[in-house]
N, C-alpha and C. Protein backbone atom coordinates (compact mmCIF):
# COMPACT_ATOMS: atom_id res chain seq x y z
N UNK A 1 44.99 66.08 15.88
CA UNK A 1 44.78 64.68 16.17
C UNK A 1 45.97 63.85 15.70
N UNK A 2 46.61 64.27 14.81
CA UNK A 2 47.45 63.50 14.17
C UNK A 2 49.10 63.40 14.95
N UNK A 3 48.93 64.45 15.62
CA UNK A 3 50.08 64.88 17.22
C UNK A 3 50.16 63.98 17.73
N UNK A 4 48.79 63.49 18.29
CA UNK A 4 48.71 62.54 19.55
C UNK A 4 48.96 61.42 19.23
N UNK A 5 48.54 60.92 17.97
CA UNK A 5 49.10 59.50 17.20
C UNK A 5 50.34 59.29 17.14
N UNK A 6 51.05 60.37 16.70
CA UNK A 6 52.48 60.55 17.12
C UNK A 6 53.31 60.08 18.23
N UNK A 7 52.41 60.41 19.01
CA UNK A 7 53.22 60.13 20.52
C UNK A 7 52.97 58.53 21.05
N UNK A 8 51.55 57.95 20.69
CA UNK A 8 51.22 56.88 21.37
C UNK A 8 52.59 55.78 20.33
N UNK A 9 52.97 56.12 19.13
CA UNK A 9 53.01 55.28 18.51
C UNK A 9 54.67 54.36 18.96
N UNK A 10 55.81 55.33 19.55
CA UNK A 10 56.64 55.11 20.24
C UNK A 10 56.62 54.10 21.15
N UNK A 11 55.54 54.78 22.10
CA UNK A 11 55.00 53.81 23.61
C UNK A 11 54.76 52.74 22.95
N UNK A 12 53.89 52.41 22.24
CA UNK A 12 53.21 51.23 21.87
C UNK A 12 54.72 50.27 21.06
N UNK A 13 54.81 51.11 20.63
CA UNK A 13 56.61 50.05 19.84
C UNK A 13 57.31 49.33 21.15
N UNK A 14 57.56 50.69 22.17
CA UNK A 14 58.22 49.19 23.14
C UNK A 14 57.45 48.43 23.89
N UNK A 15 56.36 48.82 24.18
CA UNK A 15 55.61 47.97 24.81
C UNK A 15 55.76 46.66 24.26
N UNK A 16 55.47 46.67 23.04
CA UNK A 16 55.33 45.53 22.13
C UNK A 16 56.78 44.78 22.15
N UNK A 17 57.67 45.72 22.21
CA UNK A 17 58.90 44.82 22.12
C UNK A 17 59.13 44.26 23.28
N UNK A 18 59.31 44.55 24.41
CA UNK A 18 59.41 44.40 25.95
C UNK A 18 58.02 43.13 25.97
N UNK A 19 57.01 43.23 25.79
CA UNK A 19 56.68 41.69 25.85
C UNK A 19 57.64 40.72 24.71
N UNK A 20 57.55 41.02 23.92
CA UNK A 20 58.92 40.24 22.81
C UNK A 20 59.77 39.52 23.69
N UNK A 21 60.31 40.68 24.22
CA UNK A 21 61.27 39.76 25.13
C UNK A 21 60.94 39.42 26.65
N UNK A 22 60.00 39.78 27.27
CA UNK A 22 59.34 38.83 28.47
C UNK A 22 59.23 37.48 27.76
N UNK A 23 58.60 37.44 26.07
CA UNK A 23 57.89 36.19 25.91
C UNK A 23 59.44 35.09 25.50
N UNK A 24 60.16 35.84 25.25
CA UNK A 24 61.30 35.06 24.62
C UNK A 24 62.47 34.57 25.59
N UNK A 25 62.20 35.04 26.67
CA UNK A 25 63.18 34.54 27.99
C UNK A 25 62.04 33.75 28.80
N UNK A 26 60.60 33.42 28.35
CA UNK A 26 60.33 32.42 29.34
C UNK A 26 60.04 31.07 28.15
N UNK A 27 60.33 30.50 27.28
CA UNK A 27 60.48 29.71 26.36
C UNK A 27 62.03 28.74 27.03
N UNK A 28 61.55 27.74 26.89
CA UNK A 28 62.58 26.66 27.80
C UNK A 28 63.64 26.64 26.57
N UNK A 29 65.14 26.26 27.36
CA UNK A 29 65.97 26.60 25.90
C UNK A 29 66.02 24.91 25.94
N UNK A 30 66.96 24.10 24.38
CA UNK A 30 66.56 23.17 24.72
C UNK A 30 67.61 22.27 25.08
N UNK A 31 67.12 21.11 25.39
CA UNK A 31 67.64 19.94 26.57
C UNK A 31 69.55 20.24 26.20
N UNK A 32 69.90 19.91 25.07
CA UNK A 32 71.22 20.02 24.76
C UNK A 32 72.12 21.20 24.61
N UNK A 33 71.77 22.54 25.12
CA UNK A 33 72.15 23.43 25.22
C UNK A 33 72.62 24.01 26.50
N UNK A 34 71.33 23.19 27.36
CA UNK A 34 71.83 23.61 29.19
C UNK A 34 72.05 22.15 29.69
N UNK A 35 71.85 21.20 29.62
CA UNK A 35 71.96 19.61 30.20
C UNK A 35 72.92 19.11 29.91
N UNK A 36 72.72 18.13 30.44
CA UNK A 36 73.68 16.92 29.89
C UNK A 36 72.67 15.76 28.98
N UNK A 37 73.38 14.84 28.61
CA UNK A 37 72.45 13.89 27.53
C UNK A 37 73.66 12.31 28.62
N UNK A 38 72.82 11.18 28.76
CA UNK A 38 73.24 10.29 28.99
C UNK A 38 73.06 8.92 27.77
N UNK A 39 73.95 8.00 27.53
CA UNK A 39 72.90 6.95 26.72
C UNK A 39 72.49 6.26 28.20
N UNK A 40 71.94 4.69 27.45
CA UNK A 40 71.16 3.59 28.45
C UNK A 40 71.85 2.33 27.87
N UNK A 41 71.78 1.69 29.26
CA UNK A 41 71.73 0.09 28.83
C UNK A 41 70.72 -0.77 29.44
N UNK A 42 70.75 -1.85 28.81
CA UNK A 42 69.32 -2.52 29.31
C UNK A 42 70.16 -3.29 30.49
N UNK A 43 69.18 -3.54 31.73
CA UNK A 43 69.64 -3.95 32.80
C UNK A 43 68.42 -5.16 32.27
N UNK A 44 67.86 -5.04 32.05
CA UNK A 44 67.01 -6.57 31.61
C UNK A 44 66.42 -6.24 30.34
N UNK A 45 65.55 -7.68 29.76
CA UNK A 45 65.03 -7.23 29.00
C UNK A 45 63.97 -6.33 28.20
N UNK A 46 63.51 -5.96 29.13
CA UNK A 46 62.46 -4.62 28.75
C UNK A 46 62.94 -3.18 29.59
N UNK A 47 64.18 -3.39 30.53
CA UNK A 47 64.00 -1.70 31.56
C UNK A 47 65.57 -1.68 31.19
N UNK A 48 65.59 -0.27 31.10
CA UNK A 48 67.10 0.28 30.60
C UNK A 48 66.85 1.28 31.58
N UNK A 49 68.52 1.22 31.60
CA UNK A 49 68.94 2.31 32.60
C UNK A 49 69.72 3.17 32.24
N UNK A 50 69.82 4.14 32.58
CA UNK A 50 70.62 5.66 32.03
C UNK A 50 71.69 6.30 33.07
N UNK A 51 72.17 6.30 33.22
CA UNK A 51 73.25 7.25 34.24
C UNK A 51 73.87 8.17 33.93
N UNK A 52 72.96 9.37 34.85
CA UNK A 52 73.45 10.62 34.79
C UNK A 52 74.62 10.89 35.94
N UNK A 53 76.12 11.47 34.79
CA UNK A 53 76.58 11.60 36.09
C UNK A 53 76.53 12.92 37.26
N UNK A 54 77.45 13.65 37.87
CA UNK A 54 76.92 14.33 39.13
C UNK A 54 76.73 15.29 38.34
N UNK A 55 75.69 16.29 38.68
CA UNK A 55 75.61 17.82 38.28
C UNK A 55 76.33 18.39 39.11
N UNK A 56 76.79 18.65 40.17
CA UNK A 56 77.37 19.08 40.72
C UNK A 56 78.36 18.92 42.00
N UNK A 57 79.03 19.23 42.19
CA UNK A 57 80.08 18.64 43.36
C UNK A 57 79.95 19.41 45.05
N UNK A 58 80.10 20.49 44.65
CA UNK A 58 79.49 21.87 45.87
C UNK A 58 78.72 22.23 46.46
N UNK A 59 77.31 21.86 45.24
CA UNK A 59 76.14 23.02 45.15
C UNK A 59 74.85 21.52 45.57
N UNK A 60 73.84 21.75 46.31
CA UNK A 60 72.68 20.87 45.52
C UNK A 60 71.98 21.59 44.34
N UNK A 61 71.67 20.75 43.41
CA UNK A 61 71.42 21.05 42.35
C UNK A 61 69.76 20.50 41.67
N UNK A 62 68.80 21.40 40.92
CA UNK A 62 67.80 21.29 40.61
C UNK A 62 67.72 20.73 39.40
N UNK A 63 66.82 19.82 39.15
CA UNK A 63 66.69 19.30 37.50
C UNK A 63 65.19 20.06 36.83
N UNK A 64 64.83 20.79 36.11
CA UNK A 64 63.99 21.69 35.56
C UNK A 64 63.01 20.69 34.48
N UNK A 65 64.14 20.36 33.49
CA UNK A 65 63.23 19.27 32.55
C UNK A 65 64.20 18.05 32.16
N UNK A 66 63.09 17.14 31.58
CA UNK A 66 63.83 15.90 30.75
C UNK A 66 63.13 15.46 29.71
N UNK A 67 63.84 14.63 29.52
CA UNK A 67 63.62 14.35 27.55
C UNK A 67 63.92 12.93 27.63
N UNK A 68 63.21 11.96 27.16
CA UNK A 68 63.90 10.67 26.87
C UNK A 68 63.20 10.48 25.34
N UNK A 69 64.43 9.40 24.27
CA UNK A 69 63.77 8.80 23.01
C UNK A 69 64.55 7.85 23.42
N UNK A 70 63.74 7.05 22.43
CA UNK A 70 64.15 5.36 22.03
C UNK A 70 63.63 5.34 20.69
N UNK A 71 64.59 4.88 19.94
CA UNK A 71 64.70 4.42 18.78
C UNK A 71 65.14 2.57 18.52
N UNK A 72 63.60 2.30 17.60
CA UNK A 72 64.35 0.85 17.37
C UNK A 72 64.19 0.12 16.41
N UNK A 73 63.83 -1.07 16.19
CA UNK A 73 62.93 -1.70 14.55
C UNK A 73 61.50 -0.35 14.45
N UNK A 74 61.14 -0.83 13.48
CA UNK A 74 59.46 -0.05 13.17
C UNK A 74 58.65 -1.66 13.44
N UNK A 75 58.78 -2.70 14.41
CA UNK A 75 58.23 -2.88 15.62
C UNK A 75 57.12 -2.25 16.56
N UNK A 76 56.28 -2.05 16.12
CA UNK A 76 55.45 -1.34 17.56
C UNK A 76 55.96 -1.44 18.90
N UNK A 77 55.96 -0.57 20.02
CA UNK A 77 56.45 -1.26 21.35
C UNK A 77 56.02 0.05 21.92
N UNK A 78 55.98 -0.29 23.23
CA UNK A 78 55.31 1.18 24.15
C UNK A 78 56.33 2.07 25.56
N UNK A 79 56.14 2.75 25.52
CA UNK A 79 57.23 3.52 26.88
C UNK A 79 56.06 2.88 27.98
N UNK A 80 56.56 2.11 28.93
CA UNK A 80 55.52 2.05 29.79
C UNK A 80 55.84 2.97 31.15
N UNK A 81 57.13 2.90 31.69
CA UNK A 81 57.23 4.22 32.18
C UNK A 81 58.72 4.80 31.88
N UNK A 82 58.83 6.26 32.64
CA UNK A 82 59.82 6.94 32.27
C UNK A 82 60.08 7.39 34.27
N UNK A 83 61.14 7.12 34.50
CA UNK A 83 61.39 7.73 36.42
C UNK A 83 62.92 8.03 36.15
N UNK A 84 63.09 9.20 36.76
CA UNK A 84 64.06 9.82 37.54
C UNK A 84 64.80 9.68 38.69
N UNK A 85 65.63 8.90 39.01
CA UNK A 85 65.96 8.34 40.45
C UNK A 85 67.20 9.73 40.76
N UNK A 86 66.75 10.08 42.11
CA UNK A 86 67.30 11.22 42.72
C UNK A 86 67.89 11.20 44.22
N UNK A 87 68.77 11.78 44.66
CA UNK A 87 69.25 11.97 46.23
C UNK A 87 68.54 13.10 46.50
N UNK A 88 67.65 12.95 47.18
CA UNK A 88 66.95 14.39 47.46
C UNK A 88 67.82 15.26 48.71
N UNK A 89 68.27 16.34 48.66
CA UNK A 89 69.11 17.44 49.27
C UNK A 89 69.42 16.62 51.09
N UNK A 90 68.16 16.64 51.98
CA UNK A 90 68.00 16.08 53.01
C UNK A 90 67.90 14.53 53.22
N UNK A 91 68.74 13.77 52.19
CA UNK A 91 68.18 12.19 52.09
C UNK A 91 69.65 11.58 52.13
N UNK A 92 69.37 10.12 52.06
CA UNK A 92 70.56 9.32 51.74
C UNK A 92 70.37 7.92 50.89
N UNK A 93 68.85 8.25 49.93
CA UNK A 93 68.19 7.07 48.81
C UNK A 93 67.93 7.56 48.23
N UNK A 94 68.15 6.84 47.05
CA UNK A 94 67.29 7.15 45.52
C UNK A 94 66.07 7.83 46.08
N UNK A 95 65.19 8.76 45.50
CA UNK A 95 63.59 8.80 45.58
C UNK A 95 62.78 8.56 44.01
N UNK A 96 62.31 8.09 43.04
CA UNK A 96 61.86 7.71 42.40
C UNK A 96 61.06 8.60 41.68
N UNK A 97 61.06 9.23 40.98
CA UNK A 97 59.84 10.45 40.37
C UNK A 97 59.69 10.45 38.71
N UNK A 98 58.32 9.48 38.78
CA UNK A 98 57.72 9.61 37.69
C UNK A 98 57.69 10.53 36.83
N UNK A 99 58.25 10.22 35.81
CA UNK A 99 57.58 11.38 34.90
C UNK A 99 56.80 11.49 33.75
N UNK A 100 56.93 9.94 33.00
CA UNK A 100 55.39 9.86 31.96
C UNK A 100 55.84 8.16 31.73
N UNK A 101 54.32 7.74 31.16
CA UNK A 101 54.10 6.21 30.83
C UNK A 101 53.28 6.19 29.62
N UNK A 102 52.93 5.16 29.68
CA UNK A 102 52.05 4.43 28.13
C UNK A 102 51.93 5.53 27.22
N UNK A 103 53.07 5.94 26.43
CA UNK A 103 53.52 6.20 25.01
C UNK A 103 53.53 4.88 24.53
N UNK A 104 52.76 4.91 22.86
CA UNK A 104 52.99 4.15 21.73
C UNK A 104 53.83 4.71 21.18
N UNK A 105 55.12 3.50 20.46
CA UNK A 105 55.67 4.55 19.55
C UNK A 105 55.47 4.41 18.38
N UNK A 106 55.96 5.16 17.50
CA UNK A 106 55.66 5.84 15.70
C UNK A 106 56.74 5.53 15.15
N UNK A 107 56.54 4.24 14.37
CA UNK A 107 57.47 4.49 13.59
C UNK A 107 59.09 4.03 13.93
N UNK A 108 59.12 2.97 15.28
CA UNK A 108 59.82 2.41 15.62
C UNK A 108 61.18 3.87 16.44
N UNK A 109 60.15 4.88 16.83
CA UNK A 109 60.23 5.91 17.80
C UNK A 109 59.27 5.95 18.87
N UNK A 110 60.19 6.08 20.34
CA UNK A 110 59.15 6.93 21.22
C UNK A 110 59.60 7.85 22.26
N UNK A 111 59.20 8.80 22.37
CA UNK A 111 59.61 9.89 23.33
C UNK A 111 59.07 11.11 24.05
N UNK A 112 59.60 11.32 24.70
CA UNK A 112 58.93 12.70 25.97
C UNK A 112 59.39 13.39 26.66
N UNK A 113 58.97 14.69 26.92
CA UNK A 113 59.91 15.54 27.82
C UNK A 113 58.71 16.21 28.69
N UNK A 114 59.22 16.43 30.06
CA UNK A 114 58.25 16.99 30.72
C UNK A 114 59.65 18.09 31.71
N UNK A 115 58.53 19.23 31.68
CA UNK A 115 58.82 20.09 32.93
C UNK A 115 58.72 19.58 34.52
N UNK A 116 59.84 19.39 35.17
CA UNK A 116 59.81 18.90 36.33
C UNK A 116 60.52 20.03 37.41
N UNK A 117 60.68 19.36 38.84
CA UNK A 117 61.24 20.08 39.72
C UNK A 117 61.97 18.80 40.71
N UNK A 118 62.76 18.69 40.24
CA UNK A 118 63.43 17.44 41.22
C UNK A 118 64.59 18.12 41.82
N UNK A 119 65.16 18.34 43.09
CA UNK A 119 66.41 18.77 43.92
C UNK A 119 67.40 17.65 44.28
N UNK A 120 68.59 17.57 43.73
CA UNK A 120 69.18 16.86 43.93
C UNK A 120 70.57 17.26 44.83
N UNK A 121 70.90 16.30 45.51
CA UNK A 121 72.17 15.94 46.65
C UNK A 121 73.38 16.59 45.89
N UNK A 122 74.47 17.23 46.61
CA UNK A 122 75.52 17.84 45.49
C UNK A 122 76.23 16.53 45.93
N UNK A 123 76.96 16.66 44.77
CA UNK A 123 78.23 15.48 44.60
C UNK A 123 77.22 14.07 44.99
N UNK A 124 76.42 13.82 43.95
CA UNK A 124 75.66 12.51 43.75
C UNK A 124 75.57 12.01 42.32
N UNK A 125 75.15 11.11 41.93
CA UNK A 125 75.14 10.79 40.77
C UNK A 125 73.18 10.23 40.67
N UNK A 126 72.60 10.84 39.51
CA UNK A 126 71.12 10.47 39.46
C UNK A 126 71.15 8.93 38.13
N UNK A 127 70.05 8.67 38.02
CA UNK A 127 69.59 7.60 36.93
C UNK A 127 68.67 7.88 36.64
N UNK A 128 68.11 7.65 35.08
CA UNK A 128 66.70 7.60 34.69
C UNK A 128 65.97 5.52 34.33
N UNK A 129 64.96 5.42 34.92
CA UNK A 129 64.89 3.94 34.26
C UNK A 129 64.13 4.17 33.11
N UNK A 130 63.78 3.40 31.81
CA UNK A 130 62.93 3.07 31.23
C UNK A 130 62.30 1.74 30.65
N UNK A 131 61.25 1.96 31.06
CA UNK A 131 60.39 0.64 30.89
C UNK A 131 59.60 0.67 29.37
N UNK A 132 59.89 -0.64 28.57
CA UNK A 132 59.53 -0.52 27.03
C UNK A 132 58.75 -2.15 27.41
N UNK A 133 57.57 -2.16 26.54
CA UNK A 133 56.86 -3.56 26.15
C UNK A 133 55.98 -3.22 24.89
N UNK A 134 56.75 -4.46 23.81
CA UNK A 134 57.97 -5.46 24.23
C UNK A 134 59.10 -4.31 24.10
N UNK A 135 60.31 -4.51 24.03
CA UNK A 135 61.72 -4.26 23.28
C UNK A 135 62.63 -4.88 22.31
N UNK A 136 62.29 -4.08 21.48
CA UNK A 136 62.47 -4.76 20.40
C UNK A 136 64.11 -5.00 19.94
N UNK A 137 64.56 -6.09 19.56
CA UNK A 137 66.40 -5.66 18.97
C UNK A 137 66.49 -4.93 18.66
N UNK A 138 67.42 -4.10 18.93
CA UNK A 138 68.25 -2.99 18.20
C UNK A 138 67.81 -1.85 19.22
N UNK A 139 66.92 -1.69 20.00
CA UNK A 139 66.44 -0.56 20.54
C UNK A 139 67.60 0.21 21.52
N UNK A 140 67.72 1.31 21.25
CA UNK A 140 68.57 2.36 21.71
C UNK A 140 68.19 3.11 22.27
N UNK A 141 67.93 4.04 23.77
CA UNK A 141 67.58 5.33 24.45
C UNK A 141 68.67 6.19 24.61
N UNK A 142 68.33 7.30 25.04
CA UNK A 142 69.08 8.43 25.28
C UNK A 142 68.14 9.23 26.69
N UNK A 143 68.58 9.50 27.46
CA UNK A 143 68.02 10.62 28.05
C UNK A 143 68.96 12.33 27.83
């Protein structure tokens, strides 16, 4: 009996490892390692704008995820929304794609990242808007 224990115990090691690494190549790596990071400026007083420039010149190109913070007083104030403005592959306009709203923030922080699928135009340039109420002085974003 003690043979057969022998043998399973190999199998079972890589098994175990081989999910290890199924599980460790589907874990998103993060935003600043594969992206780009833009800052914002406020185009008015509560919506800032971000400009991303082109991902690509050649290729159309996919956006996977995003991330936005704002940092500002410890002010209460809320993300009211967060959009992605895109050239979609077959287009010649912005298309607009939501990606999260009504965050409170903590602590004179607020932020979010969501898994998306947006296709973008090669050799275009995208924007993110964000909408804050109120906005407080000093407030700073990043996408």
């Amino acid at each position: 009996m003690v043979t057969s224990i022998k043998r399973y115990v190999p199998v079972l090691s890589i098994i175990i490892l081989g999910f290890a690494i199924l599980m460790a190549s589907a874990l998103p790596a993060s935003a600043a390692s594969r992206g780009l990071t833009a800052s914002c400026s406020f185009v008015s007083t509560t919506r800032l704008q971000c400009n991303i420039p082109i991902l690509t010149a050649n290729y159309n190109a996919e956006i996977h995820y995003v991330s936005m913070q704002c940092t500002g007083a410890v002010v209460a104030f809320t993300l009211q929304q967060f959009q992605i403005l895109a050239i979609p592959p077959n287009d010649t306009s912005d298309v607009a794609y939501q990606v999260a709203g009504n965050r409170a923030s903590v602590a004179g922080l607020v932020n979010t990242a969501e898994i998306v699928s947006i296709h973008v135009k090669a050799n275009t340039t995208s924007s993110a808007l964000i909408d804050l109420a109120p906005a407080p002085m000093g407030t700073s974003c990043t996408v």
